[in-house]
Structure formats: structure tokens, C-alpha cells
Protein backbone atom coordinates (compact mmCIF):
# COMPACT_ATOMS: atom_id res chain seq x y z
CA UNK A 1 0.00 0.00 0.00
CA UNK A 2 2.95 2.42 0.44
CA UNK A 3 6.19 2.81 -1.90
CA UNK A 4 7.82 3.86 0.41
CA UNK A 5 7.71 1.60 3.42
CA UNK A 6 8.10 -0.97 1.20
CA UNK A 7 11.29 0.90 -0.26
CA UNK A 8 12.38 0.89 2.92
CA UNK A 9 11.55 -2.53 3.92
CA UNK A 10 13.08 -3.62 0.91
CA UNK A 11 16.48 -2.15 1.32
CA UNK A 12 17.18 -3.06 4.54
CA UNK A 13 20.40 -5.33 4.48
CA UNK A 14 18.95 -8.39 6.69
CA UNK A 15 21.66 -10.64 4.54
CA UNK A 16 24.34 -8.44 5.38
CA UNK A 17 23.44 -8.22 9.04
CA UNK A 18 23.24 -11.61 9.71
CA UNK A 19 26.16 -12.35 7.55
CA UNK A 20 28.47 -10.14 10.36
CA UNK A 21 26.41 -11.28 13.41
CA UNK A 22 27.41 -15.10 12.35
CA UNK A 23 31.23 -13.77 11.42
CA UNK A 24 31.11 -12.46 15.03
CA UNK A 25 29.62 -15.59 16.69
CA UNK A 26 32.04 -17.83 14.76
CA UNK A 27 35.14 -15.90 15.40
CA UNK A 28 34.82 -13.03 17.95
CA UNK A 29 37.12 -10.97 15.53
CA UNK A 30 35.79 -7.42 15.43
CA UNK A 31 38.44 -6.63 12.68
CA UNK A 32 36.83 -9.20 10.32
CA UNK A 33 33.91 -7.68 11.17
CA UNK A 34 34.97 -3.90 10.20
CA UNK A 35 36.43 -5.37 7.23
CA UNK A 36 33.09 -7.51 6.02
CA UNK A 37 31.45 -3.90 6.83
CA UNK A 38 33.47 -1.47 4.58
CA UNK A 39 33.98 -4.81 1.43
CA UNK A 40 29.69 -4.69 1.70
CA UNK A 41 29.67 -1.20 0.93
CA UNK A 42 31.81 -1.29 -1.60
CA UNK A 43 30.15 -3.36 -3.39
CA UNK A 44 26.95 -2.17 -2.96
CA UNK A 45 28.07 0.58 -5.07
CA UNK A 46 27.74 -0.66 -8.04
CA UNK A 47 24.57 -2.45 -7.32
CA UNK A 48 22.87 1.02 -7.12
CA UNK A 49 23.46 1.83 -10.49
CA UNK A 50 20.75 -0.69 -11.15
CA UNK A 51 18.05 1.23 -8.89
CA UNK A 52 18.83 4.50 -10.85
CA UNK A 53 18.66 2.93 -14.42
CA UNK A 54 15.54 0.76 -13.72
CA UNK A 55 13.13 3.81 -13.41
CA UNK A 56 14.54 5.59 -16.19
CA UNK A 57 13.59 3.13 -18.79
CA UNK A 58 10.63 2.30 -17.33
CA UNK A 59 9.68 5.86 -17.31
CA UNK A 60 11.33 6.13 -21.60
CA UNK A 61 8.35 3.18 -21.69
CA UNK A 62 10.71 0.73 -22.18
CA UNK A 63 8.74 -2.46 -21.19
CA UNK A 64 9.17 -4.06 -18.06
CA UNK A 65 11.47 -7.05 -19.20
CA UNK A 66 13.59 -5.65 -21.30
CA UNK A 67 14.36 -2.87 -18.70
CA UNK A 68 14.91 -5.18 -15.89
CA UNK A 69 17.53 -6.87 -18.34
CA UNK A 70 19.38 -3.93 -19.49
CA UNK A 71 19.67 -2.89 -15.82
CA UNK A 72 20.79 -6.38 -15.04
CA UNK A 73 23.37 -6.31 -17.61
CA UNK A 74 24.81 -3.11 -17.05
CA UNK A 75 24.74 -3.57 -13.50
CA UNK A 76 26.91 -7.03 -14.10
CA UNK A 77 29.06 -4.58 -16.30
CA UNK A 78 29.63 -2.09 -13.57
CA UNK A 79 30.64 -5.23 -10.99
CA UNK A 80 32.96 -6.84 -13.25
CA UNK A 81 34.68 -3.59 -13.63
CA UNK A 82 34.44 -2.74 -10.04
CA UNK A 83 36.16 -6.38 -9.36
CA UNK A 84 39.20 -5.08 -11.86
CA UNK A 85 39.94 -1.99 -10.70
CA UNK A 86 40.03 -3.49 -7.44
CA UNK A 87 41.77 -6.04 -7.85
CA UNK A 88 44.38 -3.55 -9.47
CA UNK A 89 44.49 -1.05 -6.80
CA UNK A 90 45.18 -4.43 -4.44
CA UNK A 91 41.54 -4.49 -2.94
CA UNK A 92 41.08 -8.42 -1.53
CA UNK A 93 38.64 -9.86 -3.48
């Protein structure tokens, strides 16, 4: 019934939260911890390029499929160049 409390229900990062909680339960390593924090929102980057494409095809009146596909793809693009340039600026992927 509402966009946005299901925007925000939607983008909460349950998988991300209990991927840390377990992490910390497993290994009682805050440091891994940190570092599972900061690699998550790095690459949630360029996942968001997705959520900003998406809308403006829809709204060209590009249909649904083939908008959700050409945001897939270019947000698979955007990963597979985030995972290069990381992996050349020494990032551990």
C-alpha cells in the first residue's frame, strides 16, 4: 500500500546483518567484522546503479522485461569492472 515503506523494507540489508552477526559468533574478531562492513559497501556501489537505471527506462516506456535486463546487464558490467579496478588497486577480493 505504500512505496515507500516498502522501499524501505526492501532495502534493509537483513543478509548483510546476519552475515556479520554469524562472522562475530564464529570468530569473535571485530576486525573481520569492520572489514566484512566497509567490502559490503563497496560493493553495494555498483549495485545502485541498477536502482537509478531501472526507473529511467521504465519511465522512456521501455517495457518491463527488457528494462529489468538492461539494468541487469549493465549492472553485471559495472561489478565486473568494479572487481578489476580493485583487484588492481590491491583491494582483496
Amino acid at each position: 500500500r505504500s512505496s515507500l515503506f516498502a522501499a524501505v523494507l526492501a532495502s534493509l540489508p537483513l543478509t548483510s546483518i546476519l552475515a556479520m552477526a554469524w562472522l562475530y559468533i564464529e570468530t569473535r574478531n571485530t576486525e573481520k567484522v569492520a572489514s566484512l562492513s566497509v567490502g559490503i559497501f563497496w560493493a553495494v556501489l555498483p549495485s545502485l546503479l541498477f536502482f537509478i537505471v531501472l526507473p529511467l527506462l521504465l519511465r522512456s516506456g521501455m517495457r518491463f522485461s527488457w528494462a529489468m535486463l538492461c539494468s541487469a546487464t549493465l549492472m553485471f558490467i559495472a561489478y565486473s569492472g568494479y572487481v578489476i579496478l580493485g583487484r588492481k588497486l590491491g583491494m582483496p577480493l
